[in-house]
Structure formats: C-alpha cells, structure tokens
N, C-alpha and C. Protein backbone atom coordinates (compact mmCIF):
# COMPACT_ATOMS: atom_id res chain seq x y z
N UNK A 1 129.00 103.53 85.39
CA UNK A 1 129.70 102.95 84.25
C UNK A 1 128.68 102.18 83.43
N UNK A 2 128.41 102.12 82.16
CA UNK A 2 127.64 101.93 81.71
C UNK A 2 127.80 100.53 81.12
N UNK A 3 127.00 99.74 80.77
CA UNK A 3 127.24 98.00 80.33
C UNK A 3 127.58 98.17 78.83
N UNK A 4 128.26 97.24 79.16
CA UNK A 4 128.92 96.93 77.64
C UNK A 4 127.63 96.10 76.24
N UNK A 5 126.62 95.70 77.29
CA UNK A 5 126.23 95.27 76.63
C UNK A 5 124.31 96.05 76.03
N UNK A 6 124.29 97.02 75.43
CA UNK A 6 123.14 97.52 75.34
C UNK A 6 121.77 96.71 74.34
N UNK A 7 120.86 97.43 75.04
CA UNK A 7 119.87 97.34 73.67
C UNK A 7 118.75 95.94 74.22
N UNK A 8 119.32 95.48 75.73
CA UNK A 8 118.12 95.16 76.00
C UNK A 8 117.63 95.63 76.70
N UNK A 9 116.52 95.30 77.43
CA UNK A 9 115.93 96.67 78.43
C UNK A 9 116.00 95.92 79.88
N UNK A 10 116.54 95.20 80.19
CA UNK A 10 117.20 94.72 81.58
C UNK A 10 119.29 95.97 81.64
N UNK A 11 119.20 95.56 80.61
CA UNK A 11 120.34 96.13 80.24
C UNK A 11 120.11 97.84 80.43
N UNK A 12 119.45 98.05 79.49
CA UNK A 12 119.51 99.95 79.62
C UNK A 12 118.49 100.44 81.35
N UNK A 13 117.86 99.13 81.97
CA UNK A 13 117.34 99.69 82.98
C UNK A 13 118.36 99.62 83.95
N UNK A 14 119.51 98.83 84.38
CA UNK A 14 120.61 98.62 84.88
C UNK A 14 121.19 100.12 84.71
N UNK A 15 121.80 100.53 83.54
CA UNK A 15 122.34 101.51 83.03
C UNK A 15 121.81 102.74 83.61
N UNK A 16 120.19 103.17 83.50
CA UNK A 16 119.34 104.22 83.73
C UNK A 16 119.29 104.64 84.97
N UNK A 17 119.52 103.31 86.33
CA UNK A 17 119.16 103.89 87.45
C UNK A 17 120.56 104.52 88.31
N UNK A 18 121.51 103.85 87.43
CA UNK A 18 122.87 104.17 88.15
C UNK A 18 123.04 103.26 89.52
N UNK A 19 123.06 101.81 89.15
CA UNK A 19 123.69 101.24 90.58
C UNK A 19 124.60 101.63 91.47
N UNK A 20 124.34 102.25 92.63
CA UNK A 20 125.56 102.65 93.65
C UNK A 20 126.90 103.94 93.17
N UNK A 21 127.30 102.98 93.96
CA UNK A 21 128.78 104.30 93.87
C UNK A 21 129.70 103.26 92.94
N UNK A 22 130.77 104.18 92.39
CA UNK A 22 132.31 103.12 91.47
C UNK A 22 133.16 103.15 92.96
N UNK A 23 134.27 102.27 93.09
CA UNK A 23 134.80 102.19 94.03
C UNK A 23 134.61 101.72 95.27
N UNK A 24 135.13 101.83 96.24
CA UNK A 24 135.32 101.40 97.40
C UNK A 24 133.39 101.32 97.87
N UNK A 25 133.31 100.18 98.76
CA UNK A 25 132.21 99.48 99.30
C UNK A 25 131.39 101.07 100.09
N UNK A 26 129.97 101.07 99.96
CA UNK A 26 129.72 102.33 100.63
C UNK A 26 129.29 101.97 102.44
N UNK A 27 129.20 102.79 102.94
CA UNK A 27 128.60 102.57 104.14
C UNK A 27 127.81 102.56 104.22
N UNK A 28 126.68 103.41 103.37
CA UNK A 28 125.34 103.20 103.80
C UNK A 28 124.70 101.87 102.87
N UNK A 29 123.93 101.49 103.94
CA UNK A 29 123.49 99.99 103.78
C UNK A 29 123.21 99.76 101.82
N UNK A 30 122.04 100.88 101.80
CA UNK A 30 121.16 100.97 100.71
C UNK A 30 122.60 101.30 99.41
N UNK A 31 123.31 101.79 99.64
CA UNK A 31 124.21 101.94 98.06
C UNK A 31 125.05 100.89 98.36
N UNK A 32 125.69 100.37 99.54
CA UNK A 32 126.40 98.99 99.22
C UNK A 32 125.72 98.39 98.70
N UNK A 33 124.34 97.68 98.71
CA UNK A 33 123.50 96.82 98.37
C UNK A 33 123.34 97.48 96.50
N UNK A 34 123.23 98.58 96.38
CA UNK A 34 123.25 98.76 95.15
C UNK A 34 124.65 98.32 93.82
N UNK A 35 125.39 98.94 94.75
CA UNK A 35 127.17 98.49 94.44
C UNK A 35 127.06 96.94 94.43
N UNK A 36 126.69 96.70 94.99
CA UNK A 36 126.92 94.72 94.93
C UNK A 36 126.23 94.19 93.88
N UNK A 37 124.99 95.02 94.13
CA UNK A 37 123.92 94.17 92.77
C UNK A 37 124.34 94.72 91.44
N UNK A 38 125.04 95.81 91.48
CA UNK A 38 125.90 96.20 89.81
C UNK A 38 126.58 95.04 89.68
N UNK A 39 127.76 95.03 90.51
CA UNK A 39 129.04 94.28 90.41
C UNK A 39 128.48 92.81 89.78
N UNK A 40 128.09 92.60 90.76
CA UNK A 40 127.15 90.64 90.57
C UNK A 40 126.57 91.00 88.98
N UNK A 41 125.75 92.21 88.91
CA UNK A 41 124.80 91.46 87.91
C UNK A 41 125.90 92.12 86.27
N UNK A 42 126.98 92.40 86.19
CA UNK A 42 128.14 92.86 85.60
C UNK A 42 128.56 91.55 85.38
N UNK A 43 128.89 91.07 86.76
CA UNK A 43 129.74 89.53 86.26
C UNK A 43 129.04 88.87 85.82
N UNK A 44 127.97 88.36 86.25
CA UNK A 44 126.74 87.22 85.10
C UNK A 44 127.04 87.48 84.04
N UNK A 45 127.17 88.91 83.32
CA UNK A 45 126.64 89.18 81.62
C UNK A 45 128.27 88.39 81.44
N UNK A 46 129.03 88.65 82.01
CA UNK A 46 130.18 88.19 81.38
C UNK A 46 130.79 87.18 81.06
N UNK A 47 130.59 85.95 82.04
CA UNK A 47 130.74 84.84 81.84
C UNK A 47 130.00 83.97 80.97
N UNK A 48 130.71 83.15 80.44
CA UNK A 48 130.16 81.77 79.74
C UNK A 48 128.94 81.10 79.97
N UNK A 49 128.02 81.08 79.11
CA UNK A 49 126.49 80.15 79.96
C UNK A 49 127.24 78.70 80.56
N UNK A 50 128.15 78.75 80.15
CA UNK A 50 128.54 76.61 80.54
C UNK A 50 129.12 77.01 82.07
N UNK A 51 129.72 78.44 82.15
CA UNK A 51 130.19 77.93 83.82
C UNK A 51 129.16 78.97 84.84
N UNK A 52 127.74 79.25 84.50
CA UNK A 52 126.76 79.95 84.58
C UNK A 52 126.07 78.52 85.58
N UNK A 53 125.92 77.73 84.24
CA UNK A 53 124.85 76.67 84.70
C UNK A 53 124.97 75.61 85.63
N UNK A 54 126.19 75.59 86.69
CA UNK A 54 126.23 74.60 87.84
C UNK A 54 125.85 75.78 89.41
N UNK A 55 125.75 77.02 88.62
CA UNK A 55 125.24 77.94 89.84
C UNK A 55 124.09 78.63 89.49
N UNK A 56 123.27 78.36 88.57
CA UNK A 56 121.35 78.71 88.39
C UNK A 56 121.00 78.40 89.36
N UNK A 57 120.57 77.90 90.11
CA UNK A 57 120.06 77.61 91.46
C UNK A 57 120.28 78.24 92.51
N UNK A 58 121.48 78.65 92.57
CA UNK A 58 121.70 79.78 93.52
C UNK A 58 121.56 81.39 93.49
N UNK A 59 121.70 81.02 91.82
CA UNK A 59 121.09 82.74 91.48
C UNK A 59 120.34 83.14 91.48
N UNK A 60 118.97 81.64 91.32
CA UNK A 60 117.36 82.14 91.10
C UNK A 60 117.10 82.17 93.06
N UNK A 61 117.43 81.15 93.76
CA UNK A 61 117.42 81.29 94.72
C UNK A 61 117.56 82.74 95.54
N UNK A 62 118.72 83.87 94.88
CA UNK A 62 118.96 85.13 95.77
C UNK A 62 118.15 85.87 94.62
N UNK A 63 117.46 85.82 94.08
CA UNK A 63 116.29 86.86 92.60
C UNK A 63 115.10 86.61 93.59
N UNK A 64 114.85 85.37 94.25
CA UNK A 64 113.22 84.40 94.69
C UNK A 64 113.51 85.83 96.26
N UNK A 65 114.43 85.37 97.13
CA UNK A 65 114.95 86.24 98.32
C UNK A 65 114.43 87.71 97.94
N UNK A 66 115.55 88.34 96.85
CA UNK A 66 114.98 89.67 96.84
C UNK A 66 113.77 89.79 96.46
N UNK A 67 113.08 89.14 95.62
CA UNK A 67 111.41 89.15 95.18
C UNK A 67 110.75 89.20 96.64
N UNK A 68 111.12 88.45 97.53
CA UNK A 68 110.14 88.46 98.72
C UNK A 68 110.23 89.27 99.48
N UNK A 69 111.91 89.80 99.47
CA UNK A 69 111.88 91.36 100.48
C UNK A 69 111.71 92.43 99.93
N UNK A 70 111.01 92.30 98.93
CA UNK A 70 111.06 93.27 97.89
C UNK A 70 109.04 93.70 98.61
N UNK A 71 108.65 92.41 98.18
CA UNK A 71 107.21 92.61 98.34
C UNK A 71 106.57 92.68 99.96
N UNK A 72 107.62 92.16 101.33
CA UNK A 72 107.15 92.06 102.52
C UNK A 72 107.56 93.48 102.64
N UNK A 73 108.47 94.10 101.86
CA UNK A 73 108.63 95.70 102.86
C UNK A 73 107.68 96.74 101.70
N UNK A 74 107.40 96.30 100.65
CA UNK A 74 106.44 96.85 100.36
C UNK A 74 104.61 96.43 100.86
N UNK A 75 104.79 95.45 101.21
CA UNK A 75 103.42 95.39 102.52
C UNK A 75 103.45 95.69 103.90
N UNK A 76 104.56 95.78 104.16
CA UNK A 76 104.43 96.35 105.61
C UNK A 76 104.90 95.20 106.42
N UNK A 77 105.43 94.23 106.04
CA UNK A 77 105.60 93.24 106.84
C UNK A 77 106.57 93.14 107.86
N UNK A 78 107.10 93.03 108.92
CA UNK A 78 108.03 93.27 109.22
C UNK A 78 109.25 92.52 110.06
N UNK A 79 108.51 90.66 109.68
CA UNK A 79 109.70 89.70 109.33
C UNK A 79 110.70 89.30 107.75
N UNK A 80 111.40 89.26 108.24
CA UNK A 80 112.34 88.80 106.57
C UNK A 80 111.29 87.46 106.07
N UNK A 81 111.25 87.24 104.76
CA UNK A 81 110.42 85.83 104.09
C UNK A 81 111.83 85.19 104.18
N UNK A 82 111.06 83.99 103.46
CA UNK A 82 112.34 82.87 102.79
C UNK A 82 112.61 83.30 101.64
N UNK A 83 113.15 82.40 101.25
CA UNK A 83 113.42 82.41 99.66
C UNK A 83 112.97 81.25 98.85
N UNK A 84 112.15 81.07 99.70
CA UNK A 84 111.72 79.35 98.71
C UNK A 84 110.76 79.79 97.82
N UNK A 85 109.97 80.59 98.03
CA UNK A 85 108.67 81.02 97.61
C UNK A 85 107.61 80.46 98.32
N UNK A 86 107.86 80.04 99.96
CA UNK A 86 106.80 79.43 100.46
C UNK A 86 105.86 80.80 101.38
N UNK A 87 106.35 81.90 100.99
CA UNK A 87 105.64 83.04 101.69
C UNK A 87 104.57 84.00 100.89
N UNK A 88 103.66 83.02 100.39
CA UNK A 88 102.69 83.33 99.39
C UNK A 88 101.54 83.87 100.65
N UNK A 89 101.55 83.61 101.46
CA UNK A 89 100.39 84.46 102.28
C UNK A 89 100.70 86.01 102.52
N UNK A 90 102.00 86.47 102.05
CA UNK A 90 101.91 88.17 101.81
C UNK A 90 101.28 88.17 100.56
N UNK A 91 100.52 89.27 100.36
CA UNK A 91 99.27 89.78 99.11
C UNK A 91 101.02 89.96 98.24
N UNK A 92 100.41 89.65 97.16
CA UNK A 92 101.47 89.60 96.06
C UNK A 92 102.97 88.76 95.82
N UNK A 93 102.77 88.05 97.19
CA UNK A 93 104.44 86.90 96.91
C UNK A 93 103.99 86.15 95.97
N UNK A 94 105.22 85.64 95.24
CA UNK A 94 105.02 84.68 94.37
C UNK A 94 106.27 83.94 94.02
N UNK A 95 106.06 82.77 93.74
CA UNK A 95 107.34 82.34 93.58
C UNK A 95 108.02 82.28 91.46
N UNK A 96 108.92 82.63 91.64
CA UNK A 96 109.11 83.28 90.15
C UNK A 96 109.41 82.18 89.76
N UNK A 97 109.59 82.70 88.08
CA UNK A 97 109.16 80.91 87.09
C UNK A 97 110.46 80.35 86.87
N UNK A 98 110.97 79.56 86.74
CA UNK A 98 112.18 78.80 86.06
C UNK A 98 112.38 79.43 84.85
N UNK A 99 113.72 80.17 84.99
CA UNK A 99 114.19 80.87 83.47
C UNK A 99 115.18 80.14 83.35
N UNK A 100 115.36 79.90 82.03
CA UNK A 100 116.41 79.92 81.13
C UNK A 100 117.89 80.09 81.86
N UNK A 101 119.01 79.51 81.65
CA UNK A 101 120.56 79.96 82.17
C UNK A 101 120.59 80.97 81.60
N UNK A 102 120.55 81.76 80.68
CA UNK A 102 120.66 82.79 79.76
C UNK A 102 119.96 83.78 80.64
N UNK A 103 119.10 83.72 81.01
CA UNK A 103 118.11 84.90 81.58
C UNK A 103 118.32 84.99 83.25
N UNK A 104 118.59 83.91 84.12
CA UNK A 104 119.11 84.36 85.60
C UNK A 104 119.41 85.51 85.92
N UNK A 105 120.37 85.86 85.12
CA UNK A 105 120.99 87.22 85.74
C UNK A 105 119.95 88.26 85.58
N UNK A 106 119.25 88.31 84.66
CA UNK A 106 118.35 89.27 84.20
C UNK A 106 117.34 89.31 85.24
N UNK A 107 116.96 88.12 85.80
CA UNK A 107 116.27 87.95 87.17
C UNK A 107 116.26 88.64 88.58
N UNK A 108 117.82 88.22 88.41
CA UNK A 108 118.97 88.93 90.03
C UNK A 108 117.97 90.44 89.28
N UNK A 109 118.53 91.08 88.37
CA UNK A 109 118.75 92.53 88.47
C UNK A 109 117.55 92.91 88.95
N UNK A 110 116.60 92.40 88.08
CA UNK A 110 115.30 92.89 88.18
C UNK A 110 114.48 92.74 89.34
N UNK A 111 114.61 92.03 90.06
CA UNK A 111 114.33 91.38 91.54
C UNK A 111 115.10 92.07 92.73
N UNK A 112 116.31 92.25 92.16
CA UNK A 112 117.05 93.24 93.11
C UNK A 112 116.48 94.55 93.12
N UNK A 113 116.85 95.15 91.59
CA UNK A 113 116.18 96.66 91.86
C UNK A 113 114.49 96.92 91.84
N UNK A 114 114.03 95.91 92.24
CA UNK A 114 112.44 96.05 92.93
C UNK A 114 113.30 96.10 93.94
N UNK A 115 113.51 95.47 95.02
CA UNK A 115 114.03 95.62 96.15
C UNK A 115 114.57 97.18 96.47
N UNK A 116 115.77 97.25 95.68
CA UNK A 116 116.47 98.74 95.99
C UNK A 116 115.32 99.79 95.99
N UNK A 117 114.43 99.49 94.94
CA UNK A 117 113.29 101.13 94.79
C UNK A 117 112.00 100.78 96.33
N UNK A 118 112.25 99.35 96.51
CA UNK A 118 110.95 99.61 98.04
C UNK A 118 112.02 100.17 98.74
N UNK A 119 113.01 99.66 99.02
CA UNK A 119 114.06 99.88 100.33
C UNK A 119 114.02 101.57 100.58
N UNK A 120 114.23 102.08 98.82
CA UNK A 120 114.59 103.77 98.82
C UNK A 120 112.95 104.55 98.36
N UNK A 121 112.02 103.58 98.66
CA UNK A 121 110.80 104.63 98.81
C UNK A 121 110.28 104.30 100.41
N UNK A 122 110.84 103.37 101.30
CA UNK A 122 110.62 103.50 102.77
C UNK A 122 111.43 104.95 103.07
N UNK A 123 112.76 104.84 102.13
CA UNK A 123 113.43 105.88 103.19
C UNK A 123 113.12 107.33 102.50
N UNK A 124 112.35 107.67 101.93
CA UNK A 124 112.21 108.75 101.02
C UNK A 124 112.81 110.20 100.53
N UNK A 125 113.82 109.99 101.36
CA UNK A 125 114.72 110.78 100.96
C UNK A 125 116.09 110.40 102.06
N UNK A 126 117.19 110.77 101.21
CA UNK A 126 118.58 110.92 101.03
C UNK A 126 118.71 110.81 102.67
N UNK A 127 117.86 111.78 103.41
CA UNK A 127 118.59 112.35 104.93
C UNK A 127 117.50 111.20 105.92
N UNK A 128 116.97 111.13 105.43
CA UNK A 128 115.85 110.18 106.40
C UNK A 128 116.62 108.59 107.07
N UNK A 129 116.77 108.18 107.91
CA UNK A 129 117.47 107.27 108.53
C UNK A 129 116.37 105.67 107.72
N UNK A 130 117.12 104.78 107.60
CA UNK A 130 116.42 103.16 107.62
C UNK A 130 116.11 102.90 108.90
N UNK A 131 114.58 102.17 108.83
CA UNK A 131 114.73 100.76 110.15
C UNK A 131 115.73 99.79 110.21
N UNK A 132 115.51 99.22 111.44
CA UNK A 132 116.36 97.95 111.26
C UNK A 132 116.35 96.91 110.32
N UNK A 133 114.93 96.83 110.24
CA UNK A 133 114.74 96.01 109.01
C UNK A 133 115.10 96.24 107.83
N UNK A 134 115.00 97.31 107.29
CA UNK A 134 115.61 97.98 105.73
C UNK A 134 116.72 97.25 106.26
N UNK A 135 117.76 98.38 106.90
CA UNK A 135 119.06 98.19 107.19
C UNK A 135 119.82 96.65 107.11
N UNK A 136 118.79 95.59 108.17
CA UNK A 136 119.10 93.96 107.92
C UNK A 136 118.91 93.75 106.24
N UNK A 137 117.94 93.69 105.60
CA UNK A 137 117.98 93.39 104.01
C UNK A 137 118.60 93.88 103.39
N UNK A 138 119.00 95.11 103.25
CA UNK A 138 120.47 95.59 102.48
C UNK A 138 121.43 95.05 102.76
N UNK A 139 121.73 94.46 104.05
CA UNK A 139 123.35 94.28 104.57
C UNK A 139 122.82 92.60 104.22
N UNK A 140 121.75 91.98 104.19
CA UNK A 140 122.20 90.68 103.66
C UNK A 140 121.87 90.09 102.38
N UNK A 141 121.26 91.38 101.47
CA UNK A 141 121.18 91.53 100.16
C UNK A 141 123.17 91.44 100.12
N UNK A 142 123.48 92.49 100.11
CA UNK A 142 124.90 92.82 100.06
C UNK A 142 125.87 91.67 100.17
N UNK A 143 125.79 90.84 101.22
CA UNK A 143 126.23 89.73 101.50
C UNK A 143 125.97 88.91 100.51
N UNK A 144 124.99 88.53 100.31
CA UNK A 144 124.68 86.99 99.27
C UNK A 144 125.13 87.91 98.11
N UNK A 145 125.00 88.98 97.40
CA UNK A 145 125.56 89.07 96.47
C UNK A 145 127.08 89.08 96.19
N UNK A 146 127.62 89.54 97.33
CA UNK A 146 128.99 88.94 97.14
C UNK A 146 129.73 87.84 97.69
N UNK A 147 128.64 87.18 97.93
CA UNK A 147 129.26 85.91 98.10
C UNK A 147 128.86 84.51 97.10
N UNK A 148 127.96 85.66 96.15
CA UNK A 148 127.82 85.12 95.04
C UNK A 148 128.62 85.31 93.76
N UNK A 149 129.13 85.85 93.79
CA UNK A 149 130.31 86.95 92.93
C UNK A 149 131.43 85.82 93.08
N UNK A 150 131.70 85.92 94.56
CA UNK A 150 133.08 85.23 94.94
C UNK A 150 132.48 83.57 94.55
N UNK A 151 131.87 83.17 94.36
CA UNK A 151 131.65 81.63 93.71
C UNK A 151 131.44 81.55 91.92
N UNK A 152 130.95 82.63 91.59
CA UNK A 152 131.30 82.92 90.11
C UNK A 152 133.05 82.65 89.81
C-alpha cells in the first residue's frame, strides 16, 4: 500500500521496497519485522508533531537499536548491541545524531530497513532458514515496534 505521503525519498524508499505482507501478522520472523516497521513508520507520518514529541526518545532509542543490529550482523558479530550507542567497538557503530521531532520517524525507517536488507542478505534467499540470532532481532525488532505503535 503505498504512503499517502510522496515525494520524499524516505517516503518513496518505504514505498519501493514493499514492507511485508497487508494483513494478518506473518510468521516468518523477517516479514513480521517488516509488517511492523510499515505499520509504526505509517503511524509516525500521521500523527501530530505535538503528540510525537513526549515519545522522541523512544523512537530514536529503537532507530539507535536497529542501527546497531543492523551493523553487528553485518560484521559478523554474534551478540545483540545496546541501544545506547555505547557499542562503538564494532567497525562502523555509531551513535546517530539528534534529529529534529519532524524527522524521527524518518530515522525508525531508515535504520530499520538497513536492518531488514542485513537480516535478508544473511538469509539470501526466500528458502534458506535464519540463525537464531537473525531470528532473536526480528522477533524483538517486531516487538518494540509494536509496542511502540501501541504507545503512539
């Protein structure tokens, strides 16, 4: 389903990759996790910046999360990081900059789908099974995003 809101390029890259499935929650780890990060990053565009801005902190907080499991499973790492940004000793962590209330969500997406494209270039194709580890970061990607949803 495509966003209502076009013409930026957080926006048409959302649009381009096709988050998940419509409907009912999927089973496999990797498209729930995709399905969640549509849904979530759907509701951000929609709401008001005024009832946005008593939950920035928690949004940059799960953008900082996926940034780090984004970059430990693209190094090979094979504990979960934090989310503080205190896991700068993997080659390339970093802790991302303070955006704008306006721009958070744009964060989630983009931080997420780094995540979704390491998760789905470990598994490299469709039939190939996840580790446990993939499998744990999707299912608690999945989680914080909807339990970020449900506090929106």
């Amino acid at each position: 389903m495509p966003s209502q809101h076009h013409g930026t390029p957080v926006t048409n890259l959302v649009d381009m990759i096709g988050f998940g499935s419509s409907g009912a929650e999927a089973e496999d780890p990797v498209e729930e996790f995709a399905e969640q990060l549509r849904r979530t990053v759907d509701r951000l565009r929609e709401i008001p910046i005024g009832r946005l801005t008593p939950l920035v902190g928690t949004v940059r907080e799960s953008a900082q999360w996926f940034a780090n499991q984004a970059v430990r499973l693209e190094a090979g790492v094979p504990q979960l990081m934090n989310g503080d940004g205190s896991d700068t000793a993997v080659a390339g962590a970093r802790r991302l900059p303070d955006l704008p209330v306006a721009a958070v969500g744009d964060a989630l997406a983009i931080t997420g789908f780094d995540l979704l494209s390491a998760v789905r270039e470990l598994r490299g194709n469709s039939t190939q099974p996840l580790g446990a580890a993939e499998v744990s970061v999707c299912r608690q990607g999945a989680a914080r995003l909807r339990d970020l949803r449900q506090s929106l």
